[in-house]
C-alpha atoms as a PDB file:
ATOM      1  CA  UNK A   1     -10.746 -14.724 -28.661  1.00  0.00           C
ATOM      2  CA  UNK A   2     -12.621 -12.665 -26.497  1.00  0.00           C
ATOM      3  CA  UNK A   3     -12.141 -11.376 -23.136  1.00  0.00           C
ATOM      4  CA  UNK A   4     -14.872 -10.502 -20.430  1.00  0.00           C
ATOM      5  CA  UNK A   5     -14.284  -7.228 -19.093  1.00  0.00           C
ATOM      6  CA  UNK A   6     -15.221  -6.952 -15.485  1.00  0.00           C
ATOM      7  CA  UNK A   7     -15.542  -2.966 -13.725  1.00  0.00           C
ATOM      8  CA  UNK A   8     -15.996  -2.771  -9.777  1.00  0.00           C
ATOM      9  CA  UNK A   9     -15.197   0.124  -7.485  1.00  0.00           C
ATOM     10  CA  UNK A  10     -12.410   0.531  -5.379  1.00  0.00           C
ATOM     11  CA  UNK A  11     -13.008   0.550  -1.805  1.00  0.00           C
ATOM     12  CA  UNK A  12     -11.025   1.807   1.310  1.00  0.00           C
ATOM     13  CA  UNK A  13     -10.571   0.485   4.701  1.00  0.00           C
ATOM     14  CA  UNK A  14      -8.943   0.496   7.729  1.00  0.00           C
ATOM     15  CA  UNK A  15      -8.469  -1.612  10.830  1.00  0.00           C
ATOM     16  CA  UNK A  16      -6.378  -1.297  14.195  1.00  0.00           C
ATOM     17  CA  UNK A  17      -5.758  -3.340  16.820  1.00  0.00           C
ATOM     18  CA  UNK A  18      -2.879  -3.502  19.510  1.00  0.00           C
ATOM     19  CA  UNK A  19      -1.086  -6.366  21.114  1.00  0.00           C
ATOM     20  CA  UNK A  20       0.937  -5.928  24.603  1.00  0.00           C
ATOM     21  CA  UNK A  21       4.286  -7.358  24.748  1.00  0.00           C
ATOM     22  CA  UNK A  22       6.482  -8.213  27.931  1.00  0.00           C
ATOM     23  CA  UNK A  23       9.508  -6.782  27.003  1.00  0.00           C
ATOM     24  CA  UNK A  24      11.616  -3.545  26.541  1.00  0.00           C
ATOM     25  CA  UNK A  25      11.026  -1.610  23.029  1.00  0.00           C
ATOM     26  CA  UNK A  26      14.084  -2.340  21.787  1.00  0.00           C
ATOM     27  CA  UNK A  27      13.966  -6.022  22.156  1.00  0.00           C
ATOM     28  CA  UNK A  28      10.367  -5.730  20.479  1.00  0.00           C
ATOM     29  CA  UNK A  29      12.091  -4.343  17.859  1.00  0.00           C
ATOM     30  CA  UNK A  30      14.949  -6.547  17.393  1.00  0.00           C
ATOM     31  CA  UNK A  31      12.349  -9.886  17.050  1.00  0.00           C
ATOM     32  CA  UNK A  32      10.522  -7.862  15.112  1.00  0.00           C
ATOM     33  CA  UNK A  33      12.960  -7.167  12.513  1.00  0.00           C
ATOM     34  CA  UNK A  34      16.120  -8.954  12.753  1.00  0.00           C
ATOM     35  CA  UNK A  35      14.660 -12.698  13.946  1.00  0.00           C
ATOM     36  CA  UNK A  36      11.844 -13.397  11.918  1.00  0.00           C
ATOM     37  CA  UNK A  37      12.257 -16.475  10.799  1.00  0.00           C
ATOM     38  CA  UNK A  38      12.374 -17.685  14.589  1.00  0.00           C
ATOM     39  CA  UNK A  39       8.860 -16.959  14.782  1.00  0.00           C
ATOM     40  CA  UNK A  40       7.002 -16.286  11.659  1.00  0.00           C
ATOM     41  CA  UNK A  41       4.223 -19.022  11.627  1.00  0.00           C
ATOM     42  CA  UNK A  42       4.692 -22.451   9.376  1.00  0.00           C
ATOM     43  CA  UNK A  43       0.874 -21.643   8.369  1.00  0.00           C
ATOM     44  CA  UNK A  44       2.593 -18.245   6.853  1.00  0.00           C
ATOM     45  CA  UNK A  45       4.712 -20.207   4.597  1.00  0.00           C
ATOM     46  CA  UNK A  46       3.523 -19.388   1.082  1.00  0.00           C
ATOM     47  CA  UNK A  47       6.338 -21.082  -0.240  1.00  0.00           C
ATOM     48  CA  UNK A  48       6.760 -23.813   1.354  1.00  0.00           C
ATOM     49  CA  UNK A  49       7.594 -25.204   4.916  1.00  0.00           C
ATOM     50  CA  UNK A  50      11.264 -25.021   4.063  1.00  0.00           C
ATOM     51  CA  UNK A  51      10.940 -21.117   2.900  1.00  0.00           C
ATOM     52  CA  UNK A  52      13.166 -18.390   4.357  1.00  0.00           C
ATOM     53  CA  UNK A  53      11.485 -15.208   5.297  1.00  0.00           C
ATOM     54  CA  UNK A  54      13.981 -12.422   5.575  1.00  0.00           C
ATOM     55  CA  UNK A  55      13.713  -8.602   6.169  1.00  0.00           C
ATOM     56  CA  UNK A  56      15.293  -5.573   5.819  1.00  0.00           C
ATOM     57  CA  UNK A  57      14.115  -2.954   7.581  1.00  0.00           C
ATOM     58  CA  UNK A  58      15.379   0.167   6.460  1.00  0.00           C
ATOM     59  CA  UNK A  59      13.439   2.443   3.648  1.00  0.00           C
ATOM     60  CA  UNK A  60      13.246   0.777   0.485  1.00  0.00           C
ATOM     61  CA  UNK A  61      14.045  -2.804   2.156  1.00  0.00           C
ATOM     62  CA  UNK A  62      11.942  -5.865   1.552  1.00  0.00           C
ATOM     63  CA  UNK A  63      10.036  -8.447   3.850  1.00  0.00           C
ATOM     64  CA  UNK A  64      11.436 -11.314   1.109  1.00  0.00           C
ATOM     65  CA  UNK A  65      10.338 -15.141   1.072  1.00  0.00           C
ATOM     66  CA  UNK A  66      12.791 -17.308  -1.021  1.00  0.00           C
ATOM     67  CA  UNK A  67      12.549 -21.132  -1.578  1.00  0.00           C
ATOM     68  CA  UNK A  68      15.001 -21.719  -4.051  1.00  0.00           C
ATOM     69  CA  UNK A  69      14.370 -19.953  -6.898  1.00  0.00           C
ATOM     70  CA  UNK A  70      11.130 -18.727  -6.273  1.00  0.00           C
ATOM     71  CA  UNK A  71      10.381 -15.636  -4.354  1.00  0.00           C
ATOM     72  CA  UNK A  72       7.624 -13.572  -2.795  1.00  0.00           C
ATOM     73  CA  UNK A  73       7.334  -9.955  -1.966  1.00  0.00           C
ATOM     74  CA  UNK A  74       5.354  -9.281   0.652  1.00  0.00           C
ATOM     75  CA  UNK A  75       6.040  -5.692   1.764  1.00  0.00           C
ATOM     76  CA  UNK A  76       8.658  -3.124   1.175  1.00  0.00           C
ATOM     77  CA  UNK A  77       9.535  -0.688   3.929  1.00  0.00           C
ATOM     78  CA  UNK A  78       8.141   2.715   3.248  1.00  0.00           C
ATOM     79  CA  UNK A  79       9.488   4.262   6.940  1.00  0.00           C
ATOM     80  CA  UNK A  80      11.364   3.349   9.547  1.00  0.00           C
ATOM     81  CA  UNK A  81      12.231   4.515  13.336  1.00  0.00           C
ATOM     82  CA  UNK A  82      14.317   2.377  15.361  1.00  0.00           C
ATOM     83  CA  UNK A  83      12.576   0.769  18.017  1.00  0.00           C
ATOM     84  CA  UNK A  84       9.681   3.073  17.586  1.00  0.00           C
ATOM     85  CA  UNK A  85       7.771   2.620  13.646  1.00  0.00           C
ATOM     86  CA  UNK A  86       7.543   0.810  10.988  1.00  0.00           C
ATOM     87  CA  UNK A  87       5.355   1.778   7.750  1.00  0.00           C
ATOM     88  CA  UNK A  88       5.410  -1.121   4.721  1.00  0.00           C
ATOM     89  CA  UNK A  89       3.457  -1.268   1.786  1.00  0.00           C
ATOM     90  CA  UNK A  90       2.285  -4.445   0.047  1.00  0.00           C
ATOM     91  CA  UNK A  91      -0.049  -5.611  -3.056  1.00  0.00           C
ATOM     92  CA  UNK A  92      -2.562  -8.507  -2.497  1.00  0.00           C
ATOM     93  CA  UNK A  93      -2.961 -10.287  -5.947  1.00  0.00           C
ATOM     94  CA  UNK A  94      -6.619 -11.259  -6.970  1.00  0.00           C
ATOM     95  CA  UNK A  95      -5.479 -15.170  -5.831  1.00  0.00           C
ATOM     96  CA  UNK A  96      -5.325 -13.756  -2.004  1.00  0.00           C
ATOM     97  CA  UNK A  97      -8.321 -11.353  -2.267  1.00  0.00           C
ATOM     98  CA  UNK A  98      -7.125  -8.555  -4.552  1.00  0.00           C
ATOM     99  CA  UNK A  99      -6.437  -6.333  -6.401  1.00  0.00           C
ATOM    100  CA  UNK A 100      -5.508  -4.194  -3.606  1.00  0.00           C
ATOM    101  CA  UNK A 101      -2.969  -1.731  -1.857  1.00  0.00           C
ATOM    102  CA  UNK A 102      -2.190  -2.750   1.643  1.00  0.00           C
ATOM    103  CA  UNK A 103      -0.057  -0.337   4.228  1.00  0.00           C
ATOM    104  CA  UNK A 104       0.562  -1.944   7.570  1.00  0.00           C
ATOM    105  CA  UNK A 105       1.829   0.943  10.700  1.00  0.00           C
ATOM    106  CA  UNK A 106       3.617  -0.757  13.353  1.00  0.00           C
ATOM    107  CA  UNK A 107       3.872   1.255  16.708  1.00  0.00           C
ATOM    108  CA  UNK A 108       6.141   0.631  19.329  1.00  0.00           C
ATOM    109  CA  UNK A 109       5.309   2.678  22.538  1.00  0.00           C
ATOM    110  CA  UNK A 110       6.026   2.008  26.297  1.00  0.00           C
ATOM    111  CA  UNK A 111       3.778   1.307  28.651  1.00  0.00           C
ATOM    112  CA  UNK A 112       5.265   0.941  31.557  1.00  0.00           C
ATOM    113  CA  UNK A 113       5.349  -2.867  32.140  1.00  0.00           C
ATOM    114  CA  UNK A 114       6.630  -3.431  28.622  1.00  0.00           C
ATOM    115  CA  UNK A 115       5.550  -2.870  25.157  1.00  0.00           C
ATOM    116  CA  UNK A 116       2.684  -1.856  23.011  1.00  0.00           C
ATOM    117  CA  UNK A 117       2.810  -2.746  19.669  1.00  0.00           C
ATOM    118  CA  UNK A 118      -0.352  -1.170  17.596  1.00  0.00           C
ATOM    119  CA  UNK A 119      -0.790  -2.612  14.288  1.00  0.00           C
ATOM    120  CA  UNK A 120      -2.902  -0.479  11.500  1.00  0.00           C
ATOM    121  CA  UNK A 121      -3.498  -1.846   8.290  1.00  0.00           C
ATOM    122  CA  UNK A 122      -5.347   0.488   5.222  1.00  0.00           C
ATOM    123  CA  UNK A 123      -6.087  -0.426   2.275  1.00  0.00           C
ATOM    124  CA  UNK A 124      -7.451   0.431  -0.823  1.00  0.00           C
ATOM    125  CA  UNK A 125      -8.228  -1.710  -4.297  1.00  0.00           C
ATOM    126  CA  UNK A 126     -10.541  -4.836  -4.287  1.00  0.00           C
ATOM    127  CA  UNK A 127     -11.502  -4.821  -0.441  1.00  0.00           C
ATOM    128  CA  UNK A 128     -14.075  -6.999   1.022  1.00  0.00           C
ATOM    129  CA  UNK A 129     -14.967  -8.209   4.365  1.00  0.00           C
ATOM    130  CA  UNK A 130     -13.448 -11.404   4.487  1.00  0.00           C
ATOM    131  CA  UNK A 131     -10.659 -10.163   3.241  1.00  0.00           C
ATOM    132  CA  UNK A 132     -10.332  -7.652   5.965  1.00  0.00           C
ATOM    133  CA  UNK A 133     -11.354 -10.274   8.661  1.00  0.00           C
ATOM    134  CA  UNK A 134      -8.810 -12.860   7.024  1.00  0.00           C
ATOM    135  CA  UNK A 135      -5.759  -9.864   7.159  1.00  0.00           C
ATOM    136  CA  UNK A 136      -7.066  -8.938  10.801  1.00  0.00           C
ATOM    137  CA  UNK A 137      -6.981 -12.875  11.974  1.00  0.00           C
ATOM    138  CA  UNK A 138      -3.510 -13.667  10.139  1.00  0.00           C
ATOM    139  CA  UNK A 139      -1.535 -10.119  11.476  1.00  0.00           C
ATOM    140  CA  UNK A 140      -3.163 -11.563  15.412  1.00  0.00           C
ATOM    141  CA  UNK A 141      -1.637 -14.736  15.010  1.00  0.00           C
ATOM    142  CA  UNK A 142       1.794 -13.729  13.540  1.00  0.00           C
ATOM    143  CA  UNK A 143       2.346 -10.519  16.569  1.00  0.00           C
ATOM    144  CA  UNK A 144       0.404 -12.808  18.701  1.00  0.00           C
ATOM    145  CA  UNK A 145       1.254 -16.293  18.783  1.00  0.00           C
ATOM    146  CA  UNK A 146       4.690 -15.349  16.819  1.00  0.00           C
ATOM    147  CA  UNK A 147       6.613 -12.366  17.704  1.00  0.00           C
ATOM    148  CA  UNK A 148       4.767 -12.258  21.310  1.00  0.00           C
ATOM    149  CA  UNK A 149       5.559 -15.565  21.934  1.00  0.00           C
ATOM    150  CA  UNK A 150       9.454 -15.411  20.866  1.00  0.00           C
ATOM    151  CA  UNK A 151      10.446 -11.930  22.289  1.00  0.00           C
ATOM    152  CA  UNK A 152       8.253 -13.156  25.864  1.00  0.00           C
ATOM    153  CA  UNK A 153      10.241 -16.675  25.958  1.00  0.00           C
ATOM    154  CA  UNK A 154      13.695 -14.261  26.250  1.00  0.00           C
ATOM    155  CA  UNK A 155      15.447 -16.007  22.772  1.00  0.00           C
END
């Protein structure tokens, strides 16, 4: 049997982009990292519509999907800060774009009405545009249309 060998070069790249949220840091925070499954996005389901999505924030913790026995990593926590960072590292297999490296940033900073959350994503590996434009879209909608949404609407 033979196998086709296939050589490209790694690329890096790096996007940022910040969303403003009406609320206190800490509450940011807490939706952020403690409530996620009351606003993570059915389209963000990998596993299924029924899926859990749980997270523990601390260094070394996980960003974990489960639907029965299956499971997905999709990031484990390389720093935190309470109610001010959060660094998490991630791998994007070649089925979603890969191989490649992917290190999200998550800023929390006041700004005097509320929150700023700035989100920076680098990455390194197998990295083309649409995969850049396809993370970029999917982080929008999640702090967006998810977490925005949630901590805004005071549950």
């Amino acid at each position: 049997m033979m196998v086709e060998a296939m050589q490209e070069s790694a690329q890096v790249a790096q996007y940022e982009f910040e969303i403003t949220i009406d609320a206190p840091r800490a509450r940011v925070w807490r939706g952020l990292t403690d409530q996620l499954s009351a606003w993570w996005l059915p389209d963000f389901h990998v596993l299924g519509q029924d899926s859990t999505v749980s997270f523990d924030a601390r260094a070394g913790g996980q960003l974990l999907e489960t639907a029965g026995g299956r499971q997905l990593l999709w990031f484990t926590v390389v720093e935190s800060d309470p109610d001010k960072k959060l660094v998490v590292s991630g791998q994007l297999t070649p089925e979603w774009g890969g191989p490649c490296t992917t290190i999200v940033s998550l800023v929390l900073t006041d700004n005097g009405q509320g929150t700023t959350l700035r989100v920076s994503d680098a990455l390194y590996g197998r990295v083309s545009e649409q995969t850049m434009t396809s993370l970029e879209k999917g982080w929008k909608a999640l702090f967006g249309e998810g977490l925005k949404k949630h901590v805004e609407g005071g549950n």
